[in-house]
PDB file of N, CA and C in Angstrom:
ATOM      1  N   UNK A   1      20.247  61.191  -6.997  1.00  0.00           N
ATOM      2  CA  UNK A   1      20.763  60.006  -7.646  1.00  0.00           C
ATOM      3  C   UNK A   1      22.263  59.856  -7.441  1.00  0.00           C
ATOM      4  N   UNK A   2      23.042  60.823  -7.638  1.00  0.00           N
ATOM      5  CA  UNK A   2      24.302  60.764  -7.331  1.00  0.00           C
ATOM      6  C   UNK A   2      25.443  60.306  -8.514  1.00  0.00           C
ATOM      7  N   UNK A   3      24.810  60.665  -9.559  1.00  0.00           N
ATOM      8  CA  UNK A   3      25.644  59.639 -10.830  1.00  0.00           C
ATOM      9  C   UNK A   3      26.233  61.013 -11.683  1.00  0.00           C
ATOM     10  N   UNK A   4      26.574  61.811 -11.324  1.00  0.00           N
ATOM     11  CA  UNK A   4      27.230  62.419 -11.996  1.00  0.00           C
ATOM     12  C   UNK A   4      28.501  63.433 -11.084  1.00  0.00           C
ATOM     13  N   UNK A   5      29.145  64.115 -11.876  1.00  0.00           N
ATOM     14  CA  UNK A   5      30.335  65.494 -11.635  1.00  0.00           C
ATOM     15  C   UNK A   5      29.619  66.892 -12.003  1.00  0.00           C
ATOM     16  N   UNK A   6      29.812  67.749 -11.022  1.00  0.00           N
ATOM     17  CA  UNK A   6      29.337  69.261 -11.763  1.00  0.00           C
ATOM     18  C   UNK A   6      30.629  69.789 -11.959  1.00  0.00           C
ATOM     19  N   UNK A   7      30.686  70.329 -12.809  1.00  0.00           N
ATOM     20  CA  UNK A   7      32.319  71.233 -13.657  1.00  0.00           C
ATOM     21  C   UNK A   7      31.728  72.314 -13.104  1.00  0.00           C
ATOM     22  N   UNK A   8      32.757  72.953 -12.361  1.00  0.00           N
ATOM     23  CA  UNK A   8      32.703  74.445 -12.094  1.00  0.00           C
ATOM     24  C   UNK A   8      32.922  75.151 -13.345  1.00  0.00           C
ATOM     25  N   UNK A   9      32.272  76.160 -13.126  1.00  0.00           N
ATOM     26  CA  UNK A   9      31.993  77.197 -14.230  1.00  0.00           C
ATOM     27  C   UNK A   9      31.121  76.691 -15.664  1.00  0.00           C
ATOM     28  N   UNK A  10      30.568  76.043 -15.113  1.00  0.00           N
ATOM     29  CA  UNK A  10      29.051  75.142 -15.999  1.00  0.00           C
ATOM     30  C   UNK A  10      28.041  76.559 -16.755  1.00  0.00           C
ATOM     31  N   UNK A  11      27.530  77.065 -15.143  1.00  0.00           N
ATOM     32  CA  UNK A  11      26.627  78.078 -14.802  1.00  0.00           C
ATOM     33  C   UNK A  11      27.087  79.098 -15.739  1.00  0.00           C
ATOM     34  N   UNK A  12      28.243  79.565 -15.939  1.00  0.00           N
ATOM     35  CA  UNK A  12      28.950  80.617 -16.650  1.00  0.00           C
ATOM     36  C   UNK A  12      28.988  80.328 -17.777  1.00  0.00           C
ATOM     37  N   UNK A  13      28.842  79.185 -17.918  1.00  0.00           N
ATOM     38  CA  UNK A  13      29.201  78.854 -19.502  1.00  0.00           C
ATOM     39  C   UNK A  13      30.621  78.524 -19.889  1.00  0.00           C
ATOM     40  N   UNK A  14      31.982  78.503 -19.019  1.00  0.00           N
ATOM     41  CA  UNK A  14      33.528  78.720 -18.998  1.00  0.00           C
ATOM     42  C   UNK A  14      33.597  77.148 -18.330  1.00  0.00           C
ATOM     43  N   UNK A  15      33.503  76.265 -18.543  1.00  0.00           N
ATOM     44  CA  UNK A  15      34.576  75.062 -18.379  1.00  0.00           C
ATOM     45  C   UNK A  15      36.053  74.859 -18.872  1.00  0.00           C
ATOM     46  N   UNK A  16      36.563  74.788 -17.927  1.00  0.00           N
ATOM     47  CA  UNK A  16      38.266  75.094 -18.775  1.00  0.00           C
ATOM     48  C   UNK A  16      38.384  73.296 -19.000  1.00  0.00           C
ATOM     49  N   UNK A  17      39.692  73.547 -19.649  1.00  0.00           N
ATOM     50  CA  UNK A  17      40.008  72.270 -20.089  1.00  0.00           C
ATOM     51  C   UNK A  17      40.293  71.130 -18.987  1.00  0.00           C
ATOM     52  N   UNK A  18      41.106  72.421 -18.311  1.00  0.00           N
ATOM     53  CA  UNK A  18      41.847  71.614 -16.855  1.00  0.00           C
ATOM     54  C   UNK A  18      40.731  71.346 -15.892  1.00  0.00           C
ATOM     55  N   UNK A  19      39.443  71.694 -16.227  1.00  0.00           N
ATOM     56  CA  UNK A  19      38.377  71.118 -15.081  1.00  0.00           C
ATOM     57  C   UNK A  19      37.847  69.193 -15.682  1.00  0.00           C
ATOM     58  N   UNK A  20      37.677  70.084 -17.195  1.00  0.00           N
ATOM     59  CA  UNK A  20      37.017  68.680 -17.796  1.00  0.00           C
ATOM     60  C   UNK A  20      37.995  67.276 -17.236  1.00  0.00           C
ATOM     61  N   UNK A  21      39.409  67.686 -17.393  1.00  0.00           N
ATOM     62  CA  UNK A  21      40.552  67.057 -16.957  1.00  0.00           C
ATOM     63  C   UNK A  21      40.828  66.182 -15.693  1.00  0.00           C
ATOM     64  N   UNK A  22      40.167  67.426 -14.816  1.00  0.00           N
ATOM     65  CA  UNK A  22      40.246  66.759 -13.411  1.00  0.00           C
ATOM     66  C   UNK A  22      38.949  65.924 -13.151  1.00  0.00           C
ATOM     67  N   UNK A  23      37.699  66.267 -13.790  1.00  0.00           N
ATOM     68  CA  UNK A  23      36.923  65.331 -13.772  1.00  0.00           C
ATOM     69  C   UNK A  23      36.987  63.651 -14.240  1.00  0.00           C
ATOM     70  N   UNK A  24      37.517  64.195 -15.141  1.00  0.00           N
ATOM     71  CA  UNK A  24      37.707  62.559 -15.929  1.00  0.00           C
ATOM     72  C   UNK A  24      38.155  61.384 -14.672  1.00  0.00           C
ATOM     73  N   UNK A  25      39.566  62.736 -14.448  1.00  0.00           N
ATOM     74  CA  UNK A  25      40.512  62.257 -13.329  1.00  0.00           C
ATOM     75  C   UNK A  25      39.615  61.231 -12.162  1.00  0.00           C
ATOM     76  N   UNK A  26      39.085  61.946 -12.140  1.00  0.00           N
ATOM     77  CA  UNK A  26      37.977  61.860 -10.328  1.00  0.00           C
ATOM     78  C   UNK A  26      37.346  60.622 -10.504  1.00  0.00           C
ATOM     79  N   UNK A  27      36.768  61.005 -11.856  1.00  0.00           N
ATOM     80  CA  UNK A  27      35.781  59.466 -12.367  1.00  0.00           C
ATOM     81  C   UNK A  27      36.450  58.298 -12.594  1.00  0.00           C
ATOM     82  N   UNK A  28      37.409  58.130 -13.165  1.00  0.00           N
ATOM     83  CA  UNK A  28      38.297  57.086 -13.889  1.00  0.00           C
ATOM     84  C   UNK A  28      39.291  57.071 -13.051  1.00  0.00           C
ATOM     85  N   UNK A  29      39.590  57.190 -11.829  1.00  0.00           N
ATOM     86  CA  UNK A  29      41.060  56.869 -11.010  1.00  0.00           C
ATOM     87  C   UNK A  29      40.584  56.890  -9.720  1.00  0.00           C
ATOM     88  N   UNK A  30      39.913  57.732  -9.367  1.00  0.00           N
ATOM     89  CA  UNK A  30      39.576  57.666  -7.673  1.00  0.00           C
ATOM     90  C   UNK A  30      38.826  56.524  -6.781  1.00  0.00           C
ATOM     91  N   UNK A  31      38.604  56.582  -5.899  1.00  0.00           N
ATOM     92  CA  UNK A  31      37.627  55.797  -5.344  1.00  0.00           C
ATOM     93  C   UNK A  31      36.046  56.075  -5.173  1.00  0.00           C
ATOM     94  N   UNK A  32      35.962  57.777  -5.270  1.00  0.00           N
ATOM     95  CA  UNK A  32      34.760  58.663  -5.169  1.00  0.00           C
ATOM     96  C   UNK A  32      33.993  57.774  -6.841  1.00  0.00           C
ATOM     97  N   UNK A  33      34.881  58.424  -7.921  1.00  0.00           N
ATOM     98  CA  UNK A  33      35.083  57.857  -8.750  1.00  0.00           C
ATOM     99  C   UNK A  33      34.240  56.115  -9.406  1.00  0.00           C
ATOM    100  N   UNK A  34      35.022  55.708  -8.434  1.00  0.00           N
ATOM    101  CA  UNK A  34      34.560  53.723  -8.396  1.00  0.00           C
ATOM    102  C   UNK A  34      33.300  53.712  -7.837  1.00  0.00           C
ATOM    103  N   UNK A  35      32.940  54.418  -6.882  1.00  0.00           N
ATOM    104  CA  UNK A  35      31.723  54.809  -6.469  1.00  0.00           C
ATOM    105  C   UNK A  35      30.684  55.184  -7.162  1.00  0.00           C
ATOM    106  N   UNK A  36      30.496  55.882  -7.875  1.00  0.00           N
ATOM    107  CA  UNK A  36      30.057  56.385  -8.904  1.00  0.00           C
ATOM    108  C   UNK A  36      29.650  55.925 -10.144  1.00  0.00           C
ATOM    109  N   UNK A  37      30.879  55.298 -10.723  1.00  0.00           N
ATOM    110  CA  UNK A  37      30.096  54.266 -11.552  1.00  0.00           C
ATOM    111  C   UNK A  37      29.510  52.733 -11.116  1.00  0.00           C
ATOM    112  N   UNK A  38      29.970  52.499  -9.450  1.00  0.00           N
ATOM    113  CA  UNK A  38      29.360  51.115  -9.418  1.00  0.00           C
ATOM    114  C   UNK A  38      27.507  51.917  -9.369  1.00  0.00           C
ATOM    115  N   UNK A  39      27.349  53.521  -8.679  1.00  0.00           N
ATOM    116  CA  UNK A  39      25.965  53.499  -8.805  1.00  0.00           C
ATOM    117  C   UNK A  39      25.674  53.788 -10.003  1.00  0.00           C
ATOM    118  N   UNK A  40      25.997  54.346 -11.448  1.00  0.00           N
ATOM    119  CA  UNK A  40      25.475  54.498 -12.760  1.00  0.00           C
ATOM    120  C   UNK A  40      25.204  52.737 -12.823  1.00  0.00           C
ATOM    121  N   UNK A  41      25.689  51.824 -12.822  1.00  0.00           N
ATOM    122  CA  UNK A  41      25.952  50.627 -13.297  1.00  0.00           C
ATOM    123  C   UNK A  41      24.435  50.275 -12.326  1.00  0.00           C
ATOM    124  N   UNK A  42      24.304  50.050 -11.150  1.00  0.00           N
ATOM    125  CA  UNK A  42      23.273  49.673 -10.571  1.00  0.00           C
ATOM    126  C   UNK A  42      22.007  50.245 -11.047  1.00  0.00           C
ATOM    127  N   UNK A  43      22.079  51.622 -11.563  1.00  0.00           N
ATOM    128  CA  UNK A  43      20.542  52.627 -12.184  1.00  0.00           C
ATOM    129  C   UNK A  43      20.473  51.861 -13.573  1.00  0.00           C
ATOM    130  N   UNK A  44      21.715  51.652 -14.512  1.00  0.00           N
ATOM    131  CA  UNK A  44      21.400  50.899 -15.719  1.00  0.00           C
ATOM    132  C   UNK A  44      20.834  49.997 -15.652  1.00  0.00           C
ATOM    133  N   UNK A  45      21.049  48.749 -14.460  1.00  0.00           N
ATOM    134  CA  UNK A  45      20.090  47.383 -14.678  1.00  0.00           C
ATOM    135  C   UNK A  45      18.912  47.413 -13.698  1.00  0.00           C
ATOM    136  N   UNK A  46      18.986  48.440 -13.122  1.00  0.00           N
ATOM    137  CA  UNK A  46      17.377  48.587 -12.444  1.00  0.00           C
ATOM    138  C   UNK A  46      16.520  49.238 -13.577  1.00  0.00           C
ATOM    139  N   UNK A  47      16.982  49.787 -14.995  1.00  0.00           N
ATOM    140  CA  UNK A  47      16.545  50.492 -15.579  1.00  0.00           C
ATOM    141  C   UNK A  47      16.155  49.332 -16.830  1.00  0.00           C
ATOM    142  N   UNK A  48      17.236  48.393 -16.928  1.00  0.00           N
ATOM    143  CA  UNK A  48      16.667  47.811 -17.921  1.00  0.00           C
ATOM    144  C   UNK A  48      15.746  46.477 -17.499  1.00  0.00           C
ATOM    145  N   UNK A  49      15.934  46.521 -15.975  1.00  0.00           N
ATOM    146  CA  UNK A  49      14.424  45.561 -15.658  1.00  0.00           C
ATOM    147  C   UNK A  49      13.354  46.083 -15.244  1.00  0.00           C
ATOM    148  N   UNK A  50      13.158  47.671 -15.556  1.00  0.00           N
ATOM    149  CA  UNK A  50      11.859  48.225 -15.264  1.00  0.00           C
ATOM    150  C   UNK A  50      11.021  47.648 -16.692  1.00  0.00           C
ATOM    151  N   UNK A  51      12.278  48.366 -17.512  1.00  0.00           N
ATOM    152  CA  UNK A  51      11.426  48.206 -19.102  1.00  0.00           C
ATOM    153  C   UNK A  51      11.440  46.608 -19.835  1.00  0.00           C
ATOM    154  N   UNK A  52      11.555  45.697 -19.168  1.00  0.00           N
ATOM    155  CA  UNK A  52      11.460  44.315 -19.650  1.00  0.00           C
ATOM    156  C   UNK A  52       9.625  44.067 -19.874  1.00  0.00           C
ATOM    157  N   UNK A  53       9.281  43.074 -20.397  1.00  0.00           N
ATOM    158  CA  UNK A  53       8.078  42.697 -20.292  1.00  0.00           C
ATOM    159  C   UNK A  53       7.829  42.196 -19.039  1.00  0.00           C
ATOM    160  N   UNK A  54       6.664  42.597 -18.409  1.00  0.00           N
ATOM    161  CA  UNK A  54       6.213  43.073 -17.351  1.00  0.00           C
ATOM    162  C   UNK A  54       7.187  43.818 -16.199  1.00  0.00           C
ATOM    163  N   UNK A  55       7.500  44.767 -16.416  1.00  0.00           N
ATOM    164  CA  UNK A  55       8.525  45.808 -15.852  1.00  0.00           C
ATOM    165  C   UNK A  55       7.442  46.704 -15.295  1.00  0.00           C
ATOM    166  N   UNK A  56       7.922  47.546 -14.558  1.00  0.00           N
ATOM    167  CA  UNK A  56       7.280  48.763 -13.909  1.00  0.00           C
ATOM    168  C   UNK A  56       7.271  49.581 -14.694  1.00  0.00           C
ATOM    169  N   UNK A  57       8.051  49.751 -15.323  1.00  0.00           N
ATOM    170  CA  UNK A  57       8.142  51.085 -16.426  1.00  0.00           C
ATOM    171  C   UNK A  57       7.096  51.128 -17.365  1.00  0.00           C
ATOM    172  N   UNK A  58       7.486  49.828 -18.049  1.00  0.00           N
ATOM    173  CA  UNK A  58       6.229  49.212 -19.254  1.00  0.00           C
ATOM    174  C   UNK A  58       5.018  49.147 -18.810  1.00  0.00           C
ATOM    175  N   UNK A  59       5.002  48.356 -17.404  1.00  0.00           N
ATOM    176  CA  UNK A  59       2.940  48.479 -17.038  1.00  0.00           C
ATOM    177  C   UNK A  59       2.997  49.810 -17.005  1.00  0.00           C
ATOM    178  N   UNK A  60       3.559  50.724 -16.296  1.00  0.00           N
ATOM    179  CA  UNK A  60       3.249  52.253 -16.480  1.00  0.00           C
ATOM    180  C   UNK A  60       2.748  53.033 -17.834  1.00  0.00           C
ATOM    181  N   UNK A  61       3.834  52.476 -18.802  1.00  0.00           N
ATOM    182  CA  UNK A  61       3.635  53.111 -19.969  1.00  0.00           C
ATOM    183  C   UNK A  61       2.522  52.561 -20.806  1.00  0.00           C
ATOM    184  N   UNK A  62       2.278  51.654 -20.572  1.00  0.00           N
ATOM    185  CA  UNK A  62       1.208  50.790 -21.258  1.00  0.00           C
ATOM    186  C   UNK A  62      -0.220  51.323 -20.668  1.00  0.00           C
ATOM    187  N   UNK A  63      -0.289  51.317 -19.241  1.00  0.00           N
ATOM    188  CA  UNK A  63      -1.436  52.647 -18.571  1.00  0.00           C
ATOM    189  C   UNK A  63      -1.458  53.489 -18.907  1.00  0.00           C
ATOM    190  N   UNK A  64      -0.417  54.510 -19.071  1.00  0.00           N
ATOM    191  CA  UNK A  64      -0.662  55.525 -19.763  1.00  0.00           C
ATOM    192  C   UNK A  64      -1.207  55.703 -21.213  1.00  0.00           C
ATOM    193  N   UNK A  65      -0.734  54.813 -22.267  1.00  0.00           N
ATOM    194  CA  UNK A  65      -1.581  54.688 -23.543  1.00  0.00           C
ATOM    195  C   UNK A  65      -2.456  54.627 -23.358  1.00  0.00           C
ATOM    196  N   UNK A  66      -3.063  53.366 -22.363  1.00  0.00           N
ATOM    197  CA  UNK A  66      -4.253  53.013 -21.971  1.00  0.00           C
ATOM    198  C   UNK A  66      -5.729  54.267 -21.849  1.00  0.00           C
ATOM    199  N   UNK A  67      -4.650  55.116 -20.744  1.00  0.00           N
ATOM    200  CA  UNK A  67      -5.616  56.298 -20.396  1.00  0.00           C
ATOM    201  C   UNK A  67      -5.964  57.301 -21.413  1.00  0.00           C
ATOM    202  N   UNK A  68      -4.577  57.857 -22.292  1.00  0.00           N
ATOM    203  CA  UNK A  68      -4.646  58.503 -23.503  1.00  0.00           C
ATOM    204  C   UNK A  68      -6.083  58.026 -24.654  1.00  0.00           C
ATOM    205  N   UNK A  69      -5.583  56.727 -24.982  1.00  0.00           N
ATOM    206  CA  UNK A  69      -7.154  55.826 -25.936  1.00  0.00           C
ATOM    207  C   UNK A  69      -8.336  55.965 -25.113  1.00  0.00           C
ATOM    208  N   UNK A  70      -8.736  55.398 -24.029  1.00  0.00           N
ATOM    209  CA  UNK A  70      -9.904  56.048 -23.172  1.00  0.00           C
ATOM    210  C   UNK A  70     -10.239  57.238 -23.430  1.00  0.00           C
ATOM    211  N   UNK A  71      -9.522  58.087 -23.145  1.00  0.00           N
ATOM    212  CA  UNK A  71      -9.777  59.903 -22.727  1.00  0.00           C
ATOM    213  C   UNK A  71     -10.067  59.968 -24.417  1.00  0.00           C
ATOM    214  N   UNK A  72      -9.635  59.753 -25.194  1.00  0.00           N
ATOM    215  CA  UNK A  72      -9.720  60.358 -26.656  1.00  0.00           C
ATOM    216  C   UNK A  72     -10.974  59.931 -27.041  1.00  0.00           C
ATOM    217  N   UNK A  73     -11.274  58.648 -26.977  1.00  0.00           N
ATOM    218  CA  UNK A  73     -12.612  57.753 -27.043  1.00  0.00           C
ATOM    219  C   UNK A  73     -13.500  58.911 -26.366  1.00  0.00           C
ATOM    220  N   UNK A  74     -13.501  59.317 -25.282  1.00  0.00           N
ATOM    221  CA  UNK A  74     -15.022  60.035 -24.613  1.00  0.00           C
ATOM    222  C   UNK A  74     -15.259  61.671 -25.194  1.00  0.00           C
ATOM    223  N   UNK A  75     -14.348  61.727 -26.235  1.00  0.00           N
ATOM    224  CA  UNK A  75     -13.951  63.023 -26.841  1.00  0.00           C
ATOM    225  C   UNK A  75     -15.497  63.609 -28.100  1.00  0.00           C
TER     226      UNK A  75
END
């Protein structure tokens, strides 16, 4: 997907301040940065027209209930 920063020393559990710092940096000033949130921004409205009425998300999820009530029914 590409929508995020990994902070070194995550894995360790040790994020220093000056990493969180330079991240911000990266996100909010750079061009990598501008990049980055124009793709968070593009996943948000592909995300909120999956789940609209008749969305991909929703017929999905609505199949899936679907199958759940079936399957329980032959129980």
């Amino acid at each position: 997907m590409g929508v995020g920063v990994e902070m070194e020393g995550w894995l360790e559990g040790r994020v220093t301040a000056g990493e969180v710092e330079a991240k911000v940096r990266l996100v909010m000033e750079s061009e990598q940065g501008r990049k980055l949130r124009d793709r968070v921004e593009a996943h948000r409205e592909a995300t909120a027209m999956a789940w609209k009425d008749g969305g991909s998300s929703r017929a999905a999820f609505a199949q899936l209930l679907s199958d759940i009530d079936d399957a329980r029914g032959k129980q």
